[in-house]
C-alpha atoms as a PDB file:
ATOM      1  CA  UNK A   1     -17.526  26.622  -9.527  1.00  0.00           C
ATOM      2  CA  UNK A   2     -17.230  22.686  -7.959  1.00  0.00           C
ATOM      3  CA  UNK A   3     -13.497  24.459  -6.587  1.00  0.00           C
ATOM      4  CA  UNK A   4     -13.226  27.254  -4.483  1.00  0.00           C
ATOM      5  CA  UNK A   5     -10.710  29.874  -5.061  1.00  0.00           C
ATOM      6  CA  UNK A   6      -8.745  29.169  -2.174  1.00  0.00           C
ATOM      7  CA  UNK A   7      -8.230  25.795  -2.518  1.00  0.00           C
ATOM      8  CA  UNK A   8      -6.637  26.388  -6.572  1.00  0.00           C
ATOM      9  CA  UNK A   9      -4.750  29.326  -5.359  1.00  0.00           C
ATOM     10  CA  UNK A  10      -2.866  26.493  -2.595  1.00  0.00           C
ATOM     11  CA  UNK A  11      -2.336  23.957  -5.286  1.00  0.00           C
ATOM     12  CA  UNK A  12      -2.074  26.238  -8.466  1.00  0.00           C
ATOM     13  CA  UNK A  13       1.891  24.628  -9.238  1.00  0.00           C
ATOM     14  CA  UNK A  14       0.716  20.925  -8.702  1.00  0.00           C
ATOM     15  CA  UNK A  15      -2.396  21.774 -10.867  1.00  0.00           C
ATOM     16  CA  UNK A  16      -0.122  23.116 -13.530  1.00  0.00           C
ATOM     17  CA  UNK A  17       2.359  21.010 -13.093  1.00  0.00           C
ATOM     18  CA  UNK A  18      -0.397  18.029 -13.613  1.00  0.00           C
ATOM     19  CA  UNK A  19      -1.838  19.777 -16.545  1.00  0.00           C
ATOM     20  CA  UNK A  20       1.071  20.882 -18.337  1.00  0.00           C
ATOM     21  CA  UNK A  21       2.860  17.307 -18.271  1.00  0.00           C
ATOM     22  CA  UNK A  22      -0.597  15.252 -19.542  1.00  0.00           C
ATOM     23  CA  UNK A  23      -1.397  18.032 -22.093  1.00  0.00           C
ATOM     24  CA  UNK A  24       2.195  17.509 -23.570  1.00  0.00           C
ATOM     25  CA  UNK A  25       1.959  13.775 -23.445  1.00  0.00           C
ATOM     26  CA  UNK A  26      -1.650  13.545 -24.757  1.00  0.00           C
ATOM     27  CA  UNK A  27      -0.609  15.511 -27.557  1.00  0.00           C
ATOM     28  CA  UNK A  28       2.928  13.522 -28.425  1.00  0.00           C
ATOM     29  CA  UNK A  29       0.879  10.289 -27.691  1.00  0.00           C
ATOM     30  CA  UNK A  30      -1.937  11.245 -30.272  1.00  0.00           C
ATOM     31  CA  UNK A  31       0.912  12.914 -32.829  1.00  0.00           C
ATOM     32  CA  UNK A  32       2.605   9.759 -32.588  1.00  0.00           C
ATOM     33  CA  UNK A  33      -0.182   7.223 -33.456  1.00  0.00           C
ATOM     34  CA  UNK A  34      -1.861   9.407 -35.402  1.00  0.00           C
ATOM     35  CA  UNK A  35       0.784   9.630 -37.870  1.00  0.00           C
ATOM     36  CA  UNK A  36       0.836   5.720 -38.666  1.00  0.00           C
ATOM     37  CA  UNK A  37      -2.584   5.119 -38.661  1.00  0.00           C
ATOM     38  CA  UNK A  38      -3.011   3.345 -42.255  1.00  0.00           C
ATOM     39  CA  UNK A  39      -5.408   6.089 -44.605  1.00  0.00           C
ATOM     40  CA  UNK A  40      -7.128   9.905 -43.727  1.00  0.00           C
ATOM     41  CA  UNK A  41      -4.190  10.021 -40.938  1.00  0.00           C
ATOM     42  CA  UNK A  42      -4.086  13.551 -40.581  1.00  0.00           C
ATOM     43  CA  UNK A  43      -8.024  14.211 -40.692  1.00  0.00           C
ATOM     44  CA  UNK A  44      -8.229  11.261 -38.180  1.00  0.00           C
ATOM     45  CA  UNK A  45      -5.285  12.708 -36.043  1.00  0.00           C
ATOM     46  CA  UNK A  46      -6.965  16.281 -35.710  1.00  0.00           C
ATOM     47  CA  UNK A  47     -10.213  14.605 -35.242  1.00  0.00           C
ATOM     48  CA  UNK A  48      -8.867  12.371 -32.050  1.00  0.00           C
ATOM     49  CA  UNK A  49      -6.768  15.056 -30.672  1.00  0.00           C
ATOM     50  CA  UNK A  50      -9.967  17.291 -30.208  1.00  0.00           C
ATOM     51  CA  UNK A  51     -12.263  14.379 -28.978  1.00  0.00           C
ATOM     52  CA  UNK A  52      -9.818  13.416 -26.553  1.00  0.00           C
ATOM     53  CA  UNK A  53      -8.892  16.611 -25.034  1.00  0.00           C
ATOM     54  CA  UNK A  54     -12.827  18.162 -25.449  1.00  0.00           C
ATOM     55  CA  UNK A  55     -15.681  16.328 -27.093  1.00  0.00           C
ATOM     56  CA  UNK A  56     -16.718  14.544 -30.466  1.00  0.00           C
ATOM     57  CA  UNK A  57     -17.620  18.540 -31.428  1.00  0.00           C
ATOM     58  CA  UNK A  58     -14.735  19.649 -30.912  1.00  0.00           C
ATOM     59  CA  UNK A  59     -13.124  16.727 -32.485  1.00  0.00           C
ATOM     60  CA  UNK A  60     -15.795  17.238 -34.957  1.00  0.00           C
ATOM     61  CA  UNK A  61     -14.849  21.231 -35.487  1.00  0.00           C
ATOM     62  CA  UNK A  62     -10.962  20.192 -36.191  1.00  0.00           C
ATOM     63  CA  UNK A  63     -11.826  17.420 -38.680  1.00  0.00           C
ATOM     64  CA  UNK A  64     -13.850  20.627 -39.969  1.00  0.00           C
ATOM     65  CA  UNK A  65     -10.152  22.730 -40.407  1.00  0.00           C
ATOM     66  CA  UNK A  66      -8.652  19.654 -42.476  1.00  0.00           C
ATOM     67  CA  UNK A  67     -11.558  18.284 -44.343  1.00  0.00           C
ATOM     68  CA  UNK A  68     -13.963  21.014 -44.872  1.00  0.00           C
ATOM     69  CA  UNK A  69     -16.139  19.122 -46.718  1.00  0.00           C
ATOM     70  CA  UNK A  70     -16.169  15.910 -45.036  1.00  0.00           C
ATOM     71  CA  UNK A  71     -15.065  14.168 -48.186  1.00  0.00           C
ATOM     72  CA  UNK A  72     -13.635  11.862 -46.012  1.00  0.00           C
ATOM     73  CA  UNK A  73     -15.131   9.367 -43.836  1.00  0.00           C
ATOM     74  CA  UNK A  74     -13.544  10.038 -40.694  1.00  0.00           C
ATOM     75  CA  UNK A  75     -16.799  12.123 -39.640  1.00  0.00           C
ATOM     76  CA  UNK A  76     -18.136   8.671 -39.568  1.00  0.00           C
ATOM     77  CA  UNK A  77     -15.484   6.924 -38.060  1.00  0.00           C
ATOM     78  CA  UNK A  78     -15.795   9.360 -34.862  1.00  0.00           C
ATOM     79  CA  UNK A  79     -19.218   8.736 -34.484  1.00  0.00           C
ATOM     80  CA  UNK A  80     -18.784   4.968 -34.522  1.00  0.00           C
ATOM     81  CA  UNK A  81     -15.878   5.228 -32.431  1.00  0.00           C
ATOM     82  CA  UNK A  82     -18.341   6.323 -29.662  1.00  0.00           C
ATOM     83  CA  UNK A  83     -20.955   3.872 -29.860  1.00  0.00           C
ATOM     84  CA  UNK A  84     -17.774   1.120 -29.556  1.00  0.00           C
ATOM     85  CA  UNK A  85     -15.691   3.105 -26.525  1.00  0.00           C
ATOM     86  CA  UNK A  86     -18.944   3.746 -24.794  1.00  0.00           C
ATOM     87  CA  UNK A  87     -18.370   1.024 -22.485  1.00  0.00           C
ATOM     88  CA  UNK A  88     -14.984   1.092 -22.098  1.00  0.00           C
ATOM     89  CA  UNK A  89     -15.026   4.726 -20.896  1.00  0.00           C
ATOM     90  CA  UNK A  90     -17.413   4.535 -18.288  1.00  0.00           C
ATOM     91  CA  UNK A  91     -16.010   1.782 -16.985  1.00  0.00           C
ATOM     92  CA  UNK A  92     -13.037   3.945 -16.462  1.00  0.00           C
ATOM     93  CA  UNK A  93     -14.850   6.915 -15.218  1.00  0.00           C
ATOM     94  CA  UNK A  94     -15.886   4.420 -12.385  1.00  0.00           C
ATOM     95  CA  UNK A  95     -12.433   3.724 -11.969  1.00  0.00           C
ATOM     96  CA  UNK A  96     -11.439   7.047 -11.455  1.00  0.00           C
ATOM     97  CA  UNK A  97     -13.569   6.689  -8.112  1.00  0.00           C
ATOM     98  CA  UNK A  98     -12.252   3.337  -6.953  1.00  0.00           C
ATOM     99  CA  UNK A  99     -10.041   5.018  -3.955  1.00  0.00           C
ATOM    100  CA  UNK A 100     -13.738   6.275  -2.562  1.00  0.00           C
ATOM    101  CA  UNK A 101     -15.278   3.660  -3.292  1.00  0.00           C
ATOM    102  CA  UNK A 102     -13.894   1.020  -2.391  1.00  0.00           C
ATOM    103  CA  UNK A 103     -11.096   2.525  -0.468  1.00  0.00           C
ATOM    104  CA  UNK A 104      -8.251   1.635  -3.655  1.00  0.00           C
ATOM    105  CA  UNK A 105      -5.068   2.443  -3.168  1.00  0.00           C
ATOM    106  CA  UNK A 106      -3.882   5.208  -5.617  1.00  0.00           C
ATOM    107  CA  UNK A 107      -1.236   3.026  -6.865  1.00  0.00           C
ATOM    108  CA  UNK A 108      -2.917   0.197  -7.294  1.00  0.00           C
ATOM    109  CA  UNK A 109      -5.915   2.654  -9.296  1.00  0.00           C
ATOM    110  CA  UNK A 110      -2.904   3.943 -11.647  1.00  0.00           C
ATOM    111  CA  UNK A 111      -1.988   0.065 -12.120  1.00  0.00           C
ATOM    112  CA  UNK A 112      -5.353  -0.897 -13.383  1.00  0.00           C
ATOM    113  CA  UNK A 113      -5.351   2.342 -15.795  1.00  0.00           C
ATOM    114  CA  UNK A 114      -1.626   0.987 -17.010  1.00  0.00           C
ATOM    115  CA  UNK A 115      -2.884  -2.484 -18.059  1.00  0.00           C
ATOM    116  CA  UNK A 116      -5.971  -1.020 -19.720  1.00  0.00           C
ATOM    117  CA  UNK A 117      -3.775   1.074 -21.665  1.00  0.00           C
ATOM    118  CA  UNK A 118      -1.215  -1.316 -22.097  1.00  0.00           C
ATOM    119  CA  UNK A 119      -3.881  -3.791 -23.450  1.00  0.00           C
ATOM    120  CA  UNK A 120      -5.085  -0.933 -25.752  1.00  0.00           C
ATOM    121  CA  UNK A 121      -1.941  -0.497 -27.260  1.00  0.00           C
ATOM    122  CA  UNK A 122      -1.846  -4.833 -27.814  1.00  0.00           C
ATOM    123  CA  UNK A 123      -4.932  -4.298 -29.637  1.00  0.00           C
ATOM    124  CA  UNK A 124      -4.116  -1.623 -31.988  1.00  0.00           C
ATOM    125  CA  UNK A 125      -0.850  -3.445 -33.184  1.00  0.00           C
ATOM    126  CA  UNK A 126      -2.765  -6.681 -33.180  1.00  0.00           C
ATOM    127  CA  UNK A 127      -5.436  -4.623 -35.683  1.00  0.00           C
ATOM    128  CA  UNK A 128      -2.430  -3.937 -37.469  1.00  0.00           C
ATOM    129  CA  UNK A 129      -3.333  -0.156 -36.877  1.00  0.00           C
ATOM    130  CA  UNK A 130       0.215   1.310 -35.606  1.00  0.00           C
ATOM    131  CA  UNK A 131       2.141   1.066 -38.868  1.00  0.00           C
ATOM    132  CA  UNK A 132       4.948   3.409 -40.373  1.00  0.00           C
ATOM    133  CA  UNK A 133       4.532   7.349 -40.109  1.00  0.00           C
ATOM    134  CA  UNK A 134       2.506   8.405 -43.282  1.00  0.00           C
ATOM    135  CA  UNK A 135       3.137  12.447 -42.495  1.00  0.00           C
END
């Protein structure tokens, strides 16, 4: 372990805390836009919610629960989705060090993550891909 024991056993109610509160709005964010997304809204909602709180296989594995056959092609959509958020997430996995590295603020690091999800948010009702709930 990257963690010792000691140092979780201090902080185990601000790591809970932490991890309880962005587990519950990762889910209700996902639920939420997930449920207008225009066709395949429920394969595509299981199939986000377990890339974006695991990997594409376990995103992969869910899609598996709803579409067992992959009839569907959100199998396909996931994988593209990758190749096209590639960049975009290691940009913000460089991010995530910008108080080290170049002595950020934590404040102003949150700010940047805001826009880009802000901006994310433009682009998906500019797609036209936030419409009315389907389920």
């Amino acid at each position: 372990m990257a963690i010792q024991l000691v140092v979780v056993r201090t902080y185990i109610l601000p790591i809970s805390v932490i991890a309880l509160v962005t587990g519950i709005l990762t889910t209700a964010v996902v639920v939420y836009l997930g449920r207008r997304i225009g066709s395949y809204n429920l394969e595509r909602t299981v199939a986000i919610y377990g890339t974006v709180t695991g990997t594409v296989p376990s995103g992969l594995l869910l899609l598996r629960i709803a579409d067992p056959d992959f009839r569907s092609p959100v199998a396909m959509d996931i994988a593209l989705m990758n190749v096209v958020v590639a960049p975009v997430i290691a940009g913000l996995m460089v991010l995530v060090n910008a108080p080290v590295w170049w002595e950020w603020s934590v404040g102003l690091t949150v700010l940047v993550f805001a826009v880009v999800m802000f901006l994310a948010l433009i682009v998906i009702r500019v797609l036209k891909l936030w419409g009315e709930p389907k389920f």
